[in-house]
N, C-alpha and C. Protein backbone atom coordinates (compact mmCIF):
# COMPACT_ATOMS: atom_id res chain seq x y z
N UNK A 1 -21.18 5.45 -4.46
CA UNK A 1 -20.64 6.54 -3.67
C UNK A 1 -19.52 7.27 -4.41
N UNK A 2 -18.55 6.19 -4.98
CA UNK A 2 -17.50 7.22 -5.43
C UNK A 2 -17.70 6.66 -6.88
N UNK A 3 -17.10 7.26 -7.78
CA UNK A 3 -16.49 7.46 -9.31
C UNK A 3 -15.11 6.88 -9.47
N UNK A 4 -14.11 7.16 -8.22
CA UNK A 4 -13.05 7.22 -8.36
C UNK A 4 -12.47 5.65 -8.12
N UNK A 5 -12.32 4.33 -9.13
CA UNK A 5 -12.32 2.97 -9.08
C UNK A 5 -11.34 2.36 -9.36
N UNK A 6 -10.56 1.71 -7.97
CA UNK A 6 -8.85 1.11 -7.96
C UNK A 6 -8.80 0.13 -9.25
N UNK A 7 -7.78 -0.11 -9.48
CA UNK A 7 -7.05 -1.07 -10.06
C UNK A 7 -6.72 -2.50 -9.12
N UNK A 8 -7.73 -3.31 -9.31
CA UNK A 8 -7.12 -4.38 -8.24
C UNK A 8 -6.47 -5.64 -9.10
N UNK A 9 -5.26 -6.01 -8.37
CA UNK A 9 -4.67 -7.29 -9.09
C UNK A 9 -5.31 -8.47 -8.17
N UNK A 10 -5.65 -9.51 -8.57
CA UNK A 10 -6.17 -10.82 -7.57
C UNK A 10 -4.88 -11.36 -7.24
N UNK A 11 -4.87 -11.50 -5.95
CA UNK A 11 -3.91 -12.38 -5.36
C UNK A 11 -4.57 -13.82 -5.19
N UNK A 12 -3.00 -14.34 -5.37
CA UNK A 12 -3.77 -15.80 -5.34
C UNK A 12 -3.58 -16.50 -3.63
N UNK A 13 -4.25 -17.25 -3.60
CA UNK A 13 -4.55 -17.35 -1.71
C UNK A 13 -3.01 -17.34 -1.41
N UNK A 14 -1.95 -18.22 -1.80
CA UNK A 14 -0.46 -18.50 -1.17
C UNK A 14 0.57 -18.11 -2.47
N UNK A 15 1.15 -17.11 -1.61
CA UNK A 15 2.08 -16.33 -2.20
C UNK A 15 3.37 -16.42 -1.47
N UNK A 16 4.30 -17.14 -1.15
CA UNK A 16 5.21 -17.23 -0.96
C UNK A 16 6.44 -15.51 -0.74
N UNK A 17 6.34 -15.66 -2.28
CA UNK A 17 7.39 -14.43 -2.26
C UNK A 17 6.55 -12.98 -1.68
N UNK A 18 5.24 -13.00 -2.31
CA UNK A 18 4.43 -12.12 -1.76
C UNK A 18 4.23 -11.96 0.35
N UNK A 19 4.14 -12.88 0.52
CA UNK A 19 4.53 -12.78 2.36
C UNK A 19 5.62 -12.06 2.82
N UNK A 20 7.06 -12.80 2.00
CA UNK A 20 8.65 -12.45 2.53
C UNK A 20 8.32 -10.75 2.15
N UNK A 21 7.85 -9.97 1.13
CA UNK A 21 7.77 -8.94 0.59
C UNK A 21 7.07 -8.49 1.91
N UNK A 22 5.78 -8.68 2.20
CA UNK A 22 4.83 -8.25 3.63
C UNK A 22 5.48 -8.06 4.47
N UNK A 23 6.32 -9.29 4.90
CA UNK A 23 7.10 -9.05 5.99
C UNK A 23 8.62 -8.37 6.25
N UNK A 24 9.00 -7.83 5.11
CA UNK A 24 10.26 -6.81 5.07
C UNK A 24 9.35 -5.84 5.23
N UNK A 25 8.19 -5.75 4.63
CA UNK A 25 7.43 -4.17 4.82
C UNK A 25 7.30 -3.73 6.31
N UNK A 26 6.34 -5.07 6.84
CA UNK A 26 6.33 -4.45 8.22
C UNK A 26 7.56 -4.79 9.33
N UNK A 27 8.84 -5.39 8.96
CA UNK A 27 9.57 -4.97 9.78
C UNK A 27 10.34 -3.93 9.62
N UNK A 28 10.27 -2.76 8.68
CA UNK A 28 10.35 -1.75 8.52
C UNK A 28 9.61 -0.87 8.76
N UNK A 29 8.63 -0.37 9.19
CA UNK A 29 7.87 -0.12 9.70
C UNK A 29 8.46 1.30 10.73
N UNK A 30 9.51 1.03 11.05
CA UNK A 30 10.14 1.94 12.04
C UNK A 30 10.78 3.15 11.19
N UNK A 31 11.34 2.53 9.97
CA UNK A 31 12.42 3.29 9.02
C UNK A 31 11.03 4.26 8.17
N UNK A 32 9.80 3.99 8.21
CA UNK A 32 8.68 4.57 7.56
C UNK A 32 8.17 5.76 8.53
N UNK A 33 8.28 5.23 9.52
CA UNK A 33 7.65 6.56 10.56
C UNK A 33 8.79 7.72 10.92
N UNK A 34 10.41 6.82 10.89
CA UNK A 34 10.89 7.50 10.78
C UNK A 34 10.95 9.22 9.92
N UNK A 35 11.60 8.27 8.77
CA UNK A 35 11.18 9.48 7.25
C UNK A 35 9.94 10.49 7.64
N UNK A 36 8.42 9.72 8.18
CA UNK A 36 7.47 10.45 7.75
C UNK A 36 7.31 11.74 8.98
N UNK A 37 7.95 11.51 10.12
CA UNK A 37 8.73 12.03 10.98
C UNK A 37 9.63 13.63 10.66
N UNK A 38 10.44 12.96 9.45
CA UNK A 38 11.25 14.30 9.49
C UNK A 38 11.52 14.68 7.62
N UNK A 39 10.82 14.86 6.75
CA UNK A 39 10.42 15.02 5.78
C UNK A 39 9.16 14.87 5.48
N UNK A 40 8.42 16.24 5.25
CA UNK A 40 7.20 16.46 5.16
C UNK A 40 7.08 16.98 3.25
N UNK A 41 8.21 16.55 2.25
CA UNK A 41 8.08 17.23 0.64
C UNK A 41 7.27 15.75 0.60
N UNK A 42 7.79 14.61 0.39
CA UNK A 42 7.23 13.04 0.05
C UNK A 42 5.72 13.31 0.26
N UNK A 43 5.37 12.53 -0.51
CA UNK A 43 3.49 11.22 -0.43
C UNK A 43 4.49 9.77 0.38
N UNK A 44 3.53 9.94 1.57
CA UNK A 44 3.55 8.92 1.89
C UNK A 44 2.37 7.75 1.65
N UNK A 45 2.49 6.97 1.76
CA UNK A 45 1.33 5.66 1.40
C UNK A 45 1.46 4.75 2.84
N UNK A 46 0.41 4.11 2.69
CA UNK A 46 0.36 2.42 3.31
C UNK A 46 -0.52 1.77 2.82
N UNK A 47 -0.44 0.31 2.45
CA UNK A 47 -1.26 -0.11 2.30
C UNK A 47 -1.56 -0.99 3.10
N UNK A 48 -3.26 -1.63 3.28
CA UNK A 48 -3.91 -2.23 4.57
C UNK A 48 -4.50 -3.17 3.82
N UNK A 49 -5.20 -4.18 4.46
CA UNK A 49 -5.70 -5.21 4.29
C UNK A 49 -7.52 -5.07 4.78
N UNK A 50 -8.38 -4.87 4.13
CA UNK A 50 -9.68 -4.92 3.70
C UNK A 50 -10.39 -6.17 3.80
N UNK A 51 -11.64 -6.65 4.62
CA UNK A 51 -12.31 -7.87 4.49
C UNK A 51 -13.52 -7.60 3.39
N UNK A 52 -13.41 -8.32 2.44
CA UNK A 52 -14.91 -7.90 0.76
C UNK A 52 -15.81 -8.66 1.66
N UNK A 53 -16.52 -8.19 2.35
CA UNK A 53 -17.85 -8.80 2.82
C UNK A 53 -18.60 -9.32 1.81
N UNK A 54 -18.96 -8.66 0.63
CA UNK A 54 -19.84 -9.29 -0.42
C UNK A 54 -19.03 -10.80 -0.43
N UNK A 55 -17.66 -11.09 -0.77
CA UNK A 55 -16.92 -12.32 -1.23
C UNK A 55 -16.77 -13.12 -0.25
N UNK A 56 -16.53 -12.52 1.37
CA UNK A 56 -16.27 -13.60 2.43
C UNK A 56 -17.52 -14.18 3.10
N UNK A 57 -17.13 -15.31 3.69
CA UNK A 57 -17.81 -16.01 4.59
C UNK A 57 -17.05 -16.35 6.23
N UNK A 58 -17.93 -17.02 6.77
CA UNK A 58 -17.39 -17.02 7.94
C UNK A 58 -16.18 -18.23 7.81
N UNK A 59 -16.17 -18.86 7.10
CA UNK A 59 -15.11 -20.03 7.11
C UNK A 59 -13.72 -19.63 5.85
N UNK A 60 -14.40 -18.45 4.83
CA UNK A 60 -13.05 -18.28 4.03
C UNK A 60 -13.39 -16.36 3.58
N UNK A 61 -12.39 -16.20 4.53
CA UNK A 61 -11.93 -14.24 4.35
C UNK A 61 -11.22 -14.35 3.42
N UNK A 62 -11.79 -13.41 2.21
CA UNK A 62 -11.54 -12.66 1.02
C UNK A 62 -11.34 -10.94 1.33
N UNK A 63 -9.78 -10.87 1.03
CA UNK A 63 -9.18 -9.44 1.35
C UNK A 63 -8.83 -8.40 0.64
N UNK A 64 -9.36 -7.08 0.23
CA UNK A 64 -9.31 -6.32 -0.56
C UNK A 64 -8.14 -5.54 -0.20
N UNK A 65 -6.73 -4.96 -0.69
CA UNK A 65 -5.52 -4.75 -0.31
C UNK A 65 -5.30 -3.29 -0.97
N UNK A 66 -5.38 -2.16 -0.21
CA UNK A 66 -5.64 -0.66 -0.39
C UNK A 66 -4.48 -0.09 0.13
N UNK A 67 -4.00 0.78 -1.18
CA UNK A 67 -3.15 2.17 -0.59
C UNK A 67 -4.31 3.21 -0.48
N UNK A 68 -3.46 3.88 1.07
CA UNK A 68 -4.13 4.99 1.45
C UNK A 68 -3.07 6.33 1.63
N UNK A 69 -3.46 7.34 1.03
CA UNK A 69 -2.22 7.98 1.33
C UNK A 69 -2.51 9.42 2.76
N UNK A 70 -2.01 10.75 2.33
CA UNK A 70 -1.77 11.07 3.46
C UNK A 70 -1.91 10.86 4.48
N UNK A 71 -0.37 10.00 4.71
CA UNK A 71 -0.22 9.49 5.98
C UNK A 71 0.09 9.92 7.21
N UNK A 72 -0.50 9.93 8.52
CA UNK A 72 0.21 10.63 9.47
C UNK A 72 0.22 9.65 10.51
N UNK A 73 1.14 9.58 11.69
CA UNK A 73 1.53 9.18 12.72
C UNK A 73 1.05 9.53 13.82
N UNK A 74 0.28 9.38 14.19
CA UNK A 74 0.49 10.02 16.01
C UNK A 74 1.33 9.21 17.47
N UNK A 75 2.27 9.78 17.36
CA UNK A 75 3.15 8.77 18.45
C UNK A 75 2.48 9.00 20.06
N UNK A 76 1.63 9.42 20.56
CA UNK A 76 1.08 9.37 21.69
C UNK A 76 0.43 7.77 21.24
N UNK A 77 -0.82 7.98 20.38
CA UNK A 77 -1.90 6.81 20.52
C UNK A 77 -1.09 5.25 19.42
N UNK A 78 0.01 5.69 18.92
CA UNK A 78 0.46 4.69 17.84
C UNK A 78 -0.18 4.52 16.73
N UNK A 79 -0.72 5.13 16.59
CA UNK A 79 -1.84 4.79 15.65
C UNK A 79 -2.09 5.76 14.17
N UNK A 80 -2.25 5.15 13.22
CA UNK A 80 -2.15 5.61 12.11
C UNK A 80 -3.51 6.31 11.32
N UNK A 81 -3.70 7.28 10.40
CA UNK A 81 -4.31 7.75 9.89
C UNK A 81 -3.94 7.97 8.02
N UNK A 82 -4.84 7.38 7.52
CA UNK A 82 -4.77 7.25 5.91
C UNK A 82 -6.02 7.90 5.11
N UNK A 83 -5.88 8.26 4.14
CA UNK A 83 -7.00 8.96 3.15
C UNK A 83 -7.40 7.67 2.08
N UNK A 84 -8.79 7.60 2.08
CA UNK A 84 -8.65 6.55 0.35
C UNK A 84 -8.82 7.90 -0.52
N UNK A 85 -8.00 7.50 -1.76
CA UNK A 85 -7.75 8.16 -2.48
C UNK A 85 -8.55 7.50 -4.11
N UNK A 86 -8.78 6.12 -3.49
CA UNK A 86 -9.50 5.71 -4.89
C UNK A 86 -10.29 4.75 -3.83
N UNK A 87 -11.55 4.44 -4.62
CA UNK A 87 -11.99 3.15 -4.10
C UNK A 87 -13.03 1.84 -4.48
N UNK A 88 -12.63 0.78 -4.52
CA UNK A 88 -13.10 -0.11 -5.67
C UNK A 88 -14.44 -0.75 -5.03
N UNK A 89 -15.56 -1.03 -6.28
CA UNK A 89 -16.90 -1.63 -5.90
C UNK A 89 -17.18 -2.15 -5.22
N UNK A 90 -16.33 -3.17 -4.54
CA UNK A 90 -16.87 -3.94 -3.48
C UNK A 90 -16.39 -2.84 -2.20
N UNK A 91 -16.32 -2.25 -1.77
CA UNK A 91 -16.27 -1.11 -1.25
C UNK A 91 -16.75 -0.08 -0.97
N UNK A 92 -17.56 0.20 -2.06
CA UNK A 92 -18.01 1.21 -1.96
C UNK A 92 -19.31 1.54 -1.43
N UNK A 93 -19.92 0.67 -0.24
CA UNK A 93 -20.97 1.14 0.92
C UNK A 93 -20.45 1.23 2.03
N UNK A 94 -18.86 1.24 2.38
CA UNK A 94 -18.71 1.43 3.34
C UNK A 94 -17.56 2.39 3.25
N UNK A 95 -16.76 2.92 2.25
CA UNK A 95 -16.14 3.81 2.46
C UNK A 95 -16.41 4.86 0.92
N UNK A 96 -15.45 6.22 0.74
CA UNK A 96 -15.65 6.77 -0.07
C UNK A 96 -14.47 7.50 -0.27
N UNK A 97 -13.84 7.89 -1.45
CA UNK A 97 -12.68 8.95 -1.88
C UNK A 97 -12.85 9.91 -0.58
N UNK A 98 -11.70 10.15 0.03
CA UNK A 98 -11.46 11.33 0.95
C UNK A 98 -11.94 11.08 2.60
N UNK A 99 -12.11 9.46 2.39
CA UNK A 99 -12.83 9.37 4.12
C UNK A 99 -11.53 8.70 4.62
N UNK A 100 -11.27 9.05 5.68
CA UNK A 100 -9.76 8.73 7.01
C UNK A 100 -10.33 7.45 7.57
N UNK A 101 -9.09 6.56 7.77
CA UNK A 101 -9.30 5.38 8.08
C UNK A 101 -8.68 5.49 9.44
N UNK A 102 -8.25 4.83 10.19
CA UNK A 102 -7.34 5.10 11.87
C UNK A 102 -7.10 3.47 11.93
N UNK A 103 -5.52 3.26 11.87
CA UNK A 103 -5.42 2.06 12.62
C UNK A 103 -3.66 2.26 12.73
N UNK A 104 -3.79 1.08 13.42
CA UNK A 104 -2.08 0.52 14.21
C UNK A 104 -1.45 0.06 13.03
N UNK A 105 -0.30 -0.24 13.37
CA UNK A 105 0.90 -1.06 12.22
C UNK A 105 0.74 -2.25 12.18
N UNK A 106 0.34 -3.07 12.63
CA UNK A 106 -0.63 -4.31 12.75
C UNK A 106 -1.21 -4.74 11.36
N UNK A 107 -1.72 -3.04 11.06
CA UNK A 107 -3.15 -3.20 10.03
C UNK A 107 -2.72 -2.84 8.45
N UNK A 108 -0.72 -2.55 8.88
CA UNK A 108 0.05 -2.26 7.69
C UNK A 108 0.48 -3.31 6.84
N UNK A 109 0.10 -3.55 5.22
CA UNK A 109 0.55 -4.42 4.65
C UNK A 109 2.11 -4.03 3.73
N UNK A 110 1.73 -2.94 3.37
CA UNK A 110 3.02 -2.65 3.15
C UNK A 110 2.93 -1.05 3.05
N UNK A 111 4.73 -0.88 2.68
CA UNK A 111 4.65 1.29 2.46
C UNK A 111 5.12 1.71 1.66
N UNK A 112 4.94 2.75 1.03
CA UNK A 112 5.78 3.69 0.31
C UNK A 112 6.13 4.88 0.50
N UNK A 113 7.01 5.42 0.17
CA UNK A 113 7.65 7.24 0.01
C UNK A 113 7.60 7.62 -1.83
N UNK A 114 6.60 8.53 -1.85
CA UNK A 114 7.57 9.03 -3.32
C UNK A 114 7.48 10.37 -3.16
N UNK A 115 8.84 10.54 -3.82
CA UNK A 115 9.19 12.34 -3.91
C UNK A 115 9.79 12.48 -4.78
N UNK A 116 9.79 13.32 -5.98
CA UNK A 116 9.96 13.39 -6.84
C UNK A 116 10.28 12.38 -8.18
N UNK A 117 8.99 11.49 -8.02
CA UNK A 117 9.31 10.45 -8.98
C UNK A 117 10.02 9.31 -8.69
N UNK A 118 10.39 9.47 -7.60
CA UNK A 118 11.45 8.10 -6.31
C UNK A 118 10.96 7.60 -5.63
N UNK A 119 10.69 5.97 -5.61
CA UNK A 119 9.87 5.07 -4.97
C UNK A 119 10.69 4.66 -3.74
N UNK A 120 10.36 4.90 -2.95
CA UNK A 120 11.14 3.79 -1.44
C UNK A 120 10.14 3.29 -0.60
N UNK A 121 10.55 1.68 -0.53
CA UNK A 121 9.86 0.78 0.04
C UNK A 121 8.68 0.27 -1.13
N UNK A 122 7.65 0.25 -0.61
CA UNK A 122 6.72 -0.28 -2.13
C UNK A 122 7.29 -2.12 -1.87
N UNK A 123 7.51 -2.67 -1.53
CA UNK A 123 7.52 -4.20 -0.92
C UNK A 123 7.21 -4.82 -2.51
N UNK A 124 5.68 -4.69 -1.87
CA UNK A 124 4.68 -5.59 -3.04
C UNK A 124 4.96 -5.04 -4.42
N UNK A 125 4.86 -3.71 -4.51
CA UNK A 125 5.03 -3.00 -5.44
C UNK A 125 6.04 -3.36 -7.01
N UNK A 126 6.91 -3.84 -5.84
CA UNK A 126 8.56 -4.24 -6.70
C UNK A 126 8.58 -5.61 -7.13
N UNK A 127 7.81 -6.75 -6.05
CA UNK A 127 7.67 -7.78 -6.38
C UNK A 127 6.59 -8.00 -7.55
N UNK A 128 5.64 -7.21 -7.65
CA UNK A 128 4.95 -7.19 -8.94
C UNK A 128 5.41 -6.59 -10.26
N UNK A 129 5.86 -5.51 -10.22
CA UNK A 129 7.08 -5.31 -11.39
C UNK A 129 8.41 -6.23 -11.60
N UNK A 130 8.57 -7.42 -10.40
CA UNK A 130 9.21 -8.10 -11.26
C UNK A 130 9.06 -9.39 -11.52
N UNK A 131 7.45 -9.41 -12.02
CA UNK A 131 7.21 -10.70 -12.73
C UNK A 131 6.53 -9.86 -13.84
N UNK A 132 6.71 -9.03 -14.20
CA UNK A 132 6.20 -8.15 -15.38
C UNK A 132 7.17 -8.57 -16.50
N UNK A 133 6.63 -9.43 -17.64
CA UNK A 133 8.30 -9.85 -18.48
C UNK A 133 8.80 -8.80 -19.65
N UNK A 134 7.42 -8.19 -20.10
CA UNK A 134 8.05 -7.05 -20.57
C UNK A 134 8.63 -5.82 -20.69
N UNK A 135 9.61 -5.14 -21.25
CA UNK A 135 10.31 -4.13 -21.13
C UNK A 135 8.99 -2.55 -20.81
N UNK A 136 8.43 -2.82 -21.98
CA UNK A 136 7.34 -2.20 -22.22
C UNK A 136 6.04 -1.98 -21.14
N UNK A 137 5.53 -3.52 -21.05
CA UNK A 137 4.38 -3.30 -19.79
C UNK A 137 5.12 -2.95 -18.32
N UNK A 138 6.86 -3.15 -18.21
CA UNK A 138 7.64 -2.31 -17.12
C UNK A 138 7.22 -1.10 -17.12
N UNK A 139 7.42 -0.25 -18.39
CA UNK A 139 7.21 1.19 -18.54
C UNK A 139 5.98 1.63 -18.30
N UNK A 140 4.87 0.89 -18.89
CA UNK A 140 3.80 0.98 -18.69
C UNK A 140 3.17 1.43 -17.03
N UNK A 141 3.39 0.15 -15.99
CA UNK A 141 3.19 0.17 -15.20
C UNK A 141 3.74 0.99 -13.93
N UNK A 142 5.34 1.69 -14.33
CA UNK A 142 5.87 2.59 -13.82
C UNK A 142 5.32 4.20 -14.34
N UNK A 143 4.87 4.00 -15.45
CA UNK A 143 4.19 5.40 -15.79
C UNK A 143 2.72 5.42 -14.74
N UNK A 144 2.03 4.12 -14.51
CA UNK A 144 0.76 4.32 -14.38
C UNK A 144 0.83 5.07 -13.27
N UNK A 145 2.32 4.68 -12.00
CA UNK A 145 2.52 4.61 -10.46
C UNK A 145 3.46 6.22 -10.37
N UNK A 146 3.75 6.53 -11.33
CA UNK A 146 4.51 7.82 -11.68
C UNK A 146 5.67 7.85 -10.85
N UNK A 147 7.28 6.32 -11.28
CA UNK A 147 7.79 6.34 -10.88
C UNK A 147 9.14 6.31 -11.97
N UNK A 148 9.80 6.83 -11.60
CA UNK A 148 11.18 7.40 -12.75
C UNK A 148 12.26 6.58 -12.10
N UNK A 149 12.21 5.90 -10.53
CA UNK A 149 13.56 5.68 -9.74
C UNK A 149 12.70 4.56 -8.70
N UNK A 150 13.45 3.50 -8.86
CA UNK A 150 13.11 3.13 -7.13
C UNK A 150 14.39 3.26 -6.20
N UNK A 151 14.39 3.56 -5.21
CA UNK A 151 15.57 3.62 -4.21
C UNK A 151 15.65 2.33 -4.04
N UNK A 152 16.89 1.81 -3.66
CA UNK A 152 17.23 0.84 -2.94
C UNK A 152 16.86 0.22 -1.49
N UNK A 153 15.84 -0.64 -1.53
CA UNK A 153 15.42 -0.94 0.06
C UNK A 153 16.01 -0.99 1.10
N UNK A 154 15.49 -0.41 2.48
CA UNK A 154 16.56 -0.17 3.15
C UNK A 154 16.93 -1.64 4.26
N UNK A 155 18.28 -1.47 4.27
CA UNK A 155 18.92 -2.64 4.51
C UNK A 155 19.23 -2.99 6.03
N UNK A 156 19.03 -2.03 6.95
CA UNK A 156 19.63 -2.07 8.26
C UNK A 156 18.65 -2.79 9.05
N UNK A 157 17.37 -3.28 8.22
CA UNK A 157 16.64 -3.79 9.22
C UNK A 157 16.56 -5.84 8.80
């Protein structure tokens, strides 16, 4: 269906630091709708959690973990709306570049803001750049994400 084919990192089943990261994401969650609320220059993102039907079974779910971007809110139904913007093989009979997904914050694994080269939030994002040991594959991987800055996560929550 599509051409357009993610970059997936394998997570390994128990991730410790990777959870605490999940779960600052979605208890922020409020500070995301906020922003997306009242600044419309940013890309917003979310990323969701995917079941690989080809990989799962009924006794062990294998989860494919997708940013989707233009994000919008609807505060009547709560409920969220995302674009795939890329989308990887095991995937690709059931969705395609440019098809809208609809779900709750529930279905949020983590978020981002970037505007002008400035990352805020990105959870996972940060925790994977920092087991990156080199200076270099740093740069690398901030060029790939086209980020010059991360903001400082926000703290009030």
């Amino acid at each position: 269906m599509s051409n357009t084919k993610a970059k997936l990192l394998d997570i390994q089943k128990k991730d410790e630091e990777r959870e605490i990261a999940h779960k600052k994401a979605y208890e922020t969650i409020p500070f995301f709708i906020n922003k997306l609320n009242t600044s419309k220059q940013a890309s917003y993102l979310v990323k969701i959690k995917l079941v690989d039907k080809e990989r799962s079974s009924k006794e062990n779910k294998i989860y494919i973990y997708m940013w989707l971007n233009d994000i919008f809110y609807d505060e009547q139904t709560k409920e969220f709306e995302g674009e795939f913007f890329e989308v990887p093989q095991a995937l690709e009979d059931e969705y395609e570049v440019g098809d809208v997904l609809v779900f709750k914050d529930t279905g949020i694994y983590d978020w981002m803001i970037m505007e002008n080269k400035n990352l805020e939030g990105g959870f996972t994002i940060r925790l994977n750049r920092s087991r990156i040991e080199s200076d270099d594959e740093r740069y690398d991987f901030d060029s790939y994400l086209g980020v010059k800055h991360y903001i400082p996560l926000p703290s009030n929550f």
